[in-house]
C-alpha atoms as a PDB file:
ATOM      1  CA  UNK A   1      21.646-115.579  -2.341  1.00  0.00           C
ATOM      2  CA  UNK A   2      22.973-113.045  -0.147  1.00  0.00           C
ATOM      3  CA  UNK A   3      27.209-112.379   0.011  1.00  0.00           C
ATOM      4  CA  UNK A   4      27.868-114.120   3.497  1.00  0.00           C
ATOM      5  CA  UNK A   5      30.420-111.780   4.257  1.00  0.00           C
ATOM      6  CA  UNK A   6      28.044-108.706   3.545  1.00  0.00           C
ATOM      7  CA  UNK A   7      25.827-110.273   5.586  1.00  0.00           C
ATOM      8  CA  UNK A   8      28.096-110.666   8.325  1.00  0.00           C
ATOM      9  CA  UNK A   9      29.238-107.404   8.010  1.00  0.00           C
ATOM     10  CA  UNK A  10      26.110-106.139   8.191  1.00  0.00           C
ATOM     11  CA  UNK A  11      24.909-108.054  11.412  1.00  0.00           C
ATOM     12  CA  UNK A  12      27.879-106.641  13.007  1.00  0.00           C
ATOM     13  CA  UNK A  13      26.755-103.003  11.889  1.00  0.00           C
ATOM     14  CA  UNK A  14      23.245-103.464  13.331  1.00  0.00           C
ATOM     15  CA  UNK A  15      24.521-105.152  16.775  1.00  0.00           C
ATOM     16  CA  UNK A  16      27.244-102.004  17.147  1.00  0.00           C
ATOM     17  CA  UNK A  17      24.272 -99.762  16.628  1.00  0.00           C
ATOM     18  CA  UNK A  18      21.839-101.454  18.584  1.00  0.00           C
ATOM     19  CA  UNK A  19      24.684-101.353  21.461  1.00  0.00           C
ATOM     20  CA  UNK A  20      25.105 -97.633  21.561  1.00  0.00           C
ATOM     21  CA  UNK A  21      21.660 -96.831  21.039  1.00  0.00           C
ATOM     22  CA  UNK A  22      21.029 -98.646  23.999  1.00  0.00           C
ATOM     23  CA  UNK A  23      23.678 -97.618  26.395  1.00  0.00           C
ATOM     24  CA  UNK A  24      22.632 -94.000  25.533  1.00  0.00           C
ATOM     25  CA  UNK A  25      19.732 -94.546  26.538  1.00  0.00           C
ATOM     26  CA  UNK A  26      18.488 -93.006  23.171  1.00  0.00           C
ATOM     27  CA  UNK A  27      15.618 -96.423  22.682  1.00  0.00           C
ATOM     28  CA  UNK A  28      13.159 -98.181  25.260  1.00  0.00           C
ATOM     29  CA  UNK A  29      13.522-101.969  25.845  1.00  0.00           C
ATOM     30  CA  UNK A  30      12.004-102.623  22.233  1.00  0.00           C
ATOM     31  CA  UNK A  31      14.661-100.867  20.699  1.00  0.00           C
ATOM     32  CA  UNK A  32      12.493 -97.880  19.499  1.00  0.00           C
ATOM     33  CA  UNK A  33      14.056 -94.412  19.663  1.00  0.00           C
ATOM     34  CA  UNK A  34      12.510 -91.757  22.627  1.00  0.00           C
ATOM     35  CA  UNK A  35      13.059 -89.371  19.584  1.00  0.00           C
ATOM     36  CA  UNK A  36      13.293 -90.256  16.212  1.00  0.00           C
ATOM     37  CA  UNK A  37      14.710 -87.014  14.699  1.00  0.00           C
ATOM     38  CA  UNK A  38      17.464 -86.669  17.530  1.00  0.00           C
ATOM     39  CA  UNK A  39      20.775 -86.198  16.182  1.00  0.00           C
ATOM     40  CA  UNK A  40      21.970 -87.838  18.928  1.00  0.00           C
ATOM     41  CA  UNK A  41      21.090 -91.485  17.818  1.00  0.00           C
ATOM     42  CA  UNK A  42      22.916 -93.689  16.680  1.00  0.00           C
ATOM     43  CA  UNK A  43      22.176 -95.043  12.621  1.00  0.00           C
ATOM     44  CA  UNK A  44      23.609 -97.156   9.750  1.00  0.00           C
ATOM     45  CA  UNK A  45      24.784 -94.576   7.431  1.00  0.00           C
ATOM     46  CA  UNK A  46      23.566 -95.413   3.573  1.00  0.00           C
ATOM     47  CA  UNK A  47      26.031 -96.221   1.163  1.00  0.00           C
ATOM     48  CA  UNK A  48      27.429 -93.291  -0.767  1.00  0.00           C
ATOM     49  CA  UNK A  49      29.603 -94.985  -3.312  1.00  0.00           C
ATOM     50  CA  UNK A  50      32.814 -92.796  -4.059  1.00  0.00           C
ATOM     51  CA  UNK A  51      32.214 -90.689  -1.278  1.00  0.00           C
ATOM     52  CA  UNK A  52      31.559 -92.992   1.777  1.00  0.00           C
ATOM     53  CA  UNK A  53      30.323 -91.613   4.911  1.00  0.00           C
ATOM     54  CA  UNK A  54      31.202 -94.467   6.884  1.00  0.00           C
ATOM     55  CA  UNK A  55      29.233 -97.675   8.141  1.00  0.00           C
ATOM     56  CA  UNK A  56      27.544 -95.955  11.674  1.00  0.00           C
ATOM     57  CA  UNK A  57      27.413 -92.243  12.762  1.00  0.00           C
ATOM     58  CA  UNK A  58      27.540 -91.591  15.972  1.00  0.00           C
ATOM     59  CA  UNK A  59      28.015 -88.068  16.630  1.00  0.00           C
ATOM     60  CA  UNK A  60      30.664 -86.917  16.943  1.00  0.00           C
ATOM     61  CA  UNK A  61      32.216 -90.029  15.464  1.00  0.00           C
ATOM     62  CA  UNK A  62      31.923 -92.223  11.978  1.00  0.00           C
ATOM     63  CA  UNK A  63      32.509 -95.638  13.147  1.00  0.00           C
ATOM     64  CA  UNK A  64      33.663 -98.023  10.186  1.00  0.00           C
ATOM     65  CA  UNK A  65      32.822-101.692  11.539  1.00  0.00           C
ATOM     66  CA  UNK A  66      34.569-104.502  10.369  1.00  0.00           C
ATOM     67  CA  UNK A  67      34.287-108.329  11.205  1.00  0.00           C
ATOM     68  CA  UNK A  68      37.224-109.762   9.589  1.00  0.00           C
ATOM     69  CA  UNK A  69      39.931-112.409  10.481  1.00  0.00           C
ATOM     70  CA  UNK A  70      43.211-110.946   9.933  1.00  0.00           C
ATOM     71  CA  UNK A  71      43.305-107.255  11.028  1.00  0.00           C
ATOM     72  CA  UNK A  72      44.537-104.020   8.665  1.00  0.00           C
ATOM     73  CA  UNK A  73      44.235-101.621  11.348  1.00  0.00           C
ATOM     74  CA  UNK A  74      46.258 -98.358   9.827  1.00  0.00           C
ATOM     75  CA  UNK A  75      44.050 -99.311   6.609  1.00  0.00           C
ATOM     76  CA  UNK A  76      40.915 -99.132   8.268  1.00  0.00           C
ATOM     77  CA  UNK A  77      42.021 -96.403   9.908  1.00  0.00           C
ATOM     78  CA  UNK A  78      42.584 -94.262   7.400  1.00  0.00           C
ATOM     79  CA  UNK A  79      39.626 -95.262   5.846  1.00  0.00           C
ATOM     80  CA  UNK A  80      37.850 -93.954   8.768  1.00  0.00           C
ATOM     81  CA  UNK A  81      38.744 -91.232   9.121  1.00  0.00           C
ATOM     82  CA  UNK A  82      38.574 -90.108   5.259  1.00  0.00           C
ATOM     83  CA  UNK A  83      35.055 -91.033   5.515  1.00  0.00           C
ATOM     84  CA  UNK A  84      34.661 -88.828   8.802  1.00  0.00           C
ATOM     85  CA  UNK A  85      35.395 -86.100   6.620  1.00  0.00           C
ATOM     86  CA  UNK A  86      33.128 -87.110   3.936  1.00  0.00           C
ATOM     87  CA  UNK A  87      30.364 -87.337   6.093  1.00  0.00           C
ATOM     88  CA  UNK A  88      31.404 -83.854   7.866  1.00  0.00           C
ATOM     89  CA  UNK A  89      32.018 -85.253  11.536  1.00  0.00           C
ATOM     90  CA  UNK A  90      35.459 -84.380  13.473  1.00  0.00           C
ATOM     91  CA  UNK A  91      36.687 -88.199  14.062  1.00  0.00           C
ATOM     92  CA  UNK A  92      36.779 -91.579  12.079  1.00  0.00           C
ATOM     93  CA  UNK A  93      37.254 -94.782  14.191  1.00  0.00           C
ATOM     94  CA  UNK A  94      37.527 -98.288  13.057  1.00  0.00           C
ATOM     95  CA  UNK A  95      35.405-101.114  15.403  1.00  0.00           C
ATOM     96  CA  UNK A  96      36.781-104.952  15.071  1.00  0.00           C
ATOM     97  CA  UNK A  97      34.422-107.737  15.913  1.00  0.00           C
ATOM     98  CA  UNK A  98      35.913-110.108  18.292  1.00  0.00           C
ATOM     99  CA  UNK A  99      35.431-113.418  17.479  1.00  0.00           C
ATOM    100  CA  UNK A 100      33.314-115.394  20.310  1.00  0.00           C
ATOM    101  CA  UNK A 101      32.886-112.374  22.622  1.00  0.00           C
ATOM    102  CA  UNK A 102      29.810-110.187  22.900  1.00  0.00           C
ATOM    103  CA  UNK A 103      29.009-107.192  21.110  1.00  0.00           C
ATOM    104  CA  UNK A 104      30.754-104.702  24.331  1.00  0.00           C
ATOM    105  CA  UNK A 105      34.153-106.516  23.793  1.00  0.00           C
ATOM    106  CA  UNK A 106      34.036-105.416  20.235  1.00  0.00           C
ATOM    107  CA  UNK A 107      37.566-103.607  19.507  1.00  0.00           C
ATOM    108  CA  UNK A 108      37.970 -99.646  18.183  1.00  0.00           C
ATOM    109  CA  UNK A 109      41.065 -98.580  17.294  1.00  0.00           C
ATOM    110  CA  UNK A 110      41.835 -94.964  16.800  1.00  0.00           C
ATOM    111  CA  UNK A 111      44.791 -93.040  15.539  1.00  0.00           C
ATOM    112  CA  UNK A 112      47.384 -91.397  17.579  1.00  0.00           C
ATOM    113  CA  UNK A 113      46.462 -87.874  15.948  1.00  0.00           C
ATOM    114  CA  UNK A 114      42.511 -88.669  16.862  1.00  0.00           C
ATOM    115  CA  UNK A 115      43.131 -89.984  20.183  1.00  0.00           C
ATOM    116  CA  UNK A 116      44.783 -86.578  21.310  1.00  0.00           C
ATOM    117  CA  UNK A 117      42.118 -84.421  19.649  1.00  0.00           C
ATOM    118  CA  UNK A 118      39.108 -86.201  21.588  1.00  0.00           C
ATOM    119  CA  UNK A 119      41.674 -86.072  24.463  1.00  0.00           C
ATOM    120  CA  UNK A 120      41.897 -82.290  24.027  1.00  0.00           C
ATOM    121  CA  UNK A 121      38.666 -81.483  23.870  1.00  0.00           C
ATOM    122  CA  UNK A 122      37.716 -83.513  26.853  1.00  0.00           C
ATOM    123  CA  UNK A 123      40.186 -81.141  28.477  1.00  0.00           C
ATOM    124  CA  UNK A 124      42.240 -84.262  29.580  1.00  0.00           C
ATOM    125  CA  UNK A 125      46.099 -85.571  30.230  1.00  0.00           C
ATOM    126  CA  UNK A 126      47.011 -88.291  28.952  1.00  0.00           C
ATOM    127  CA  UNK A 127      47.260 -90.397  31.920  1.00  0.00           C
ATOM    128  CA  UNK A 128      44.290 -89.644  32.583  1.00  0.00           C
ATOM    129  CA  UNK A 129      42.171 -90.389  29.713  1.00  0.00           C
ATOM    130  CA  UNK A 130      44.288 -93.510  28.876  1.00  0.00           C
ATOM    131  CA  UNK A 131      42.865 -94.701  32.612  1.00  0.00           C
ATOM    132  CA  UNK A 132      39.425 -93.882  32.002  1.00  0.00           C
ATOM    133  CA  UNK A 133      38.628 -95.464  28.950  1.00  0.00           C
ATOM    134  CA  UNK A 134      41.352 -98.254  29.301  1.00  0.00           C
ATOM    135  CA  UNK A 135      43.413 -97.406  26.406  1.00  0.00           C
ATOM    136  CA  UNK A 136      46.215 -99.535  25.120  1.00  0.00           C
ATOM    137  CA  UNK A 137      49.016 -98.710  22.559  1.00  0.00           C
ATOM    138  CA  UNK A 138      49.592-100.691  19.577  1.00  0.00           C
ATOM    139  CA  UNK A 139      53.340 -99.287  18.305  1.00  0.00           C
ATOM    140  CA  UNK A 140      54.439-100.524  14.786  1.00  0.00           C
ATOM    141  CA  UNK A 141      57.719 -99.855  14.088  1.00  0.00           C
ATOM    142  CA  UNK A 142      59.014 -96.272  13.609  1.00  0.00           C
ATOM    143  CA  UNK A 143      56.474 -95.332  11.152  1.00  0.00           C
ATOM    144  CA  UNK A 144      54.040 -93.022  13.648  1.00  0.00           C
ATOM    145  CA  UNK A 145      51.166 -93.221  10.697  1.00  0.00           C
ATOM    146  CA  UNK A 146      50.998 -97.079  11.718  1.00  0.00           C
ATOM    147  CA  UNK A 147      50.726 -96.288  15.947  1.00  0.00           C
ATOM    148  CA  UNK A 148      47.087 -96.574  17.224  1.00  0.00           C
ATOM    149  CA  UNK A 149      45.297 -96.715  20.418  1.00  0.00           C
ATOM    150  CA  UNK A 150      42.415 -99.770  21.213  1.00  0.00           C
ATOM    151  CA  UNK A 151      39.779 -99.582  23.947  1.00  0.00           C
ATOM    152  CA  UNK A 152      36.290-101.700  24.148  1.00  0.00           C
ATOM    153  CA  UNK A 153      33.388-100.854  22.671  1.00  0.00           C
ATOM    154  CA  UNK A 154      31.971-100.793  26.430  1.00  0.00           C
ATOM    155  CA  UNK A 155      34.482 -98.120  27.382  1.00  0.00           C
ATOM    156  CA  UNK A 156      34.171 -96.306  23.819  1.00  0.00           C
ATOM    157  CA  UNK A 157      30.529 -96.321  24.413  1.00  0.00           C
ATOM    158  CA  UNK A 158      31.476 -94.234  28.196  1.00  0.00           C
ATOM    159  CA  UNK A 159      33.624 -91.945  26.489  1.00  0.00           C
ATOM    160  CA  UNK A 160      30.878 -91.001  23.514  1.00  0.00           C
ATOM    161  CA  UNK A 161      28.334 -90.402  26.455  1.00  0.00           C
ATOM    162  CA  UNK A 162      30.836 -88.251  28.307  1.00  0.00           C
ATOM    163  CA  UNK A 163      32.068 -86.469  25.262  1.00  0.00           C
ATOM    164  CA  UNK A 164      28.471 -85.659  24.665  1.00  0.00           C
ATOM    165  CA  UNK A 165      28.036 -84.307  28.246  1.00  0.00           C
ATOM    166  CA  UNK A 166      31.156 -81.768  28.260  1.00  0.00           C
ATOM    167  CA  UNK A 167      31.822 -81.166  24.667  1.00  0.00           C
ATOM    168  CA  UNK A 168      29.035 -79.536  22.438  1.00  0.00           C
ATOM    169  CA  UNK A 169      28.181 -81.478  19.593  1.00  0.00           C
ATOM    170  CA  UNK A 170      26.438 -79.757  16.284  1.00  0.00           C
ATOM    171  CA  UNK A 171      22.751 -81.742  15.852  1.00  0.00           C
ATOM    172  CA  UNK A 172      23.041 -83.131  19.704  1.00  0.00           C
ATOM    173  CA  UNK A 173      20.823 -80.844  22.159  1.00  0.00           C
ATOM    174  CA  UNK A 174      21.870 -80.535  25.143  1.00  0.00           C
ATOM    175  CA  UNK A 175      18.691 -82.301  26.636  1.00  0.00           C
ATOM    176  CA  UNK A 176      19.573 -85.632  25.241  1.00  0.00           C
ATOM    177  CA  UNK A 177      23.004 -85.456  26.269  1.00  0.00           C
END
């Protein structure tokens, strides 16, 4: 028998990818992928032991799901974004399953120092971007390595498709962005 919490885990992968893909607009209504060698869709990365690459890549981003009941944000954070690195992509992002809501009300957190590099390269203030994608701003104490930002996986899943459109991304051509 199966670990129940892998299994949830990995249900909560599959529905994050299956939620991108299809707001992309990078499968038909059967889920199949227009293009099957894009590097613009969304996968389940495969597990690299030592030297994780994250749960989902989603250029430019390694998403690291989790569907847990008591929250370790920083952790996970960090976490993230180490395995960003390990998989060779620019930002690390940690999604939280939301218990009793649909997949688009799914919770990613990012840190501070990630937040105002995407914000950057969007070419954005911070008013500004915080509006767009509904941002909010988790502050924990004076320790800056524990302050993150949360947004929906709805508005997430705007900001990846807009980051794709301005910002060029190495494997995503142009035509699918």
């Amino acid at each position: 028998m199966a670990n129940p919490n892998k299994v949830k885990g990995t249900a909560w992968e599959s529905a994050i990818r299956d939620y991108l893909n299809a707001f992309l607009g990078l499968v038909d209504a059967h889920g199949k992928f227009f293009d099957p060698m894009s590097g613009a869709n969304v996968r389940r990365a495969a597990q690299e032991g030592a030297r994780d690459v994250g749960d989902i890549h989603c250029a430019p981003f390694v998403l690291e799901a989790k569907n847990t009941k008591s929250p370790a944000v920083p952790t996970w954070l960090r976490q993230a974004e180490v395995e960003a690195r390990h998989a060779g992509f620019p930002f690390g992002v940690a999604v939280r399953k939301v218990r009793g809501s649909a997949v688009p009300m799914g919770r990613v957190h990012v840190s501070v120092r990630t937040w105002t590099r995407i914000r950057l390269a969007l070419g954005m203030s911070a008013a500004e971007f915080a509006a767009l994608y509904g941002w909010s701003v988790s502050l924990r104490g004076l320790d800056t390595s524990r302050w993150y930002l949360t947004t929906t996986l709805r508005d997430f899943a705007h900001l990846v498709g807009d980051y794709r459109r301005n910002v060029p991304v190495a494997g995503v051509t142009r035509a699918v962005r």
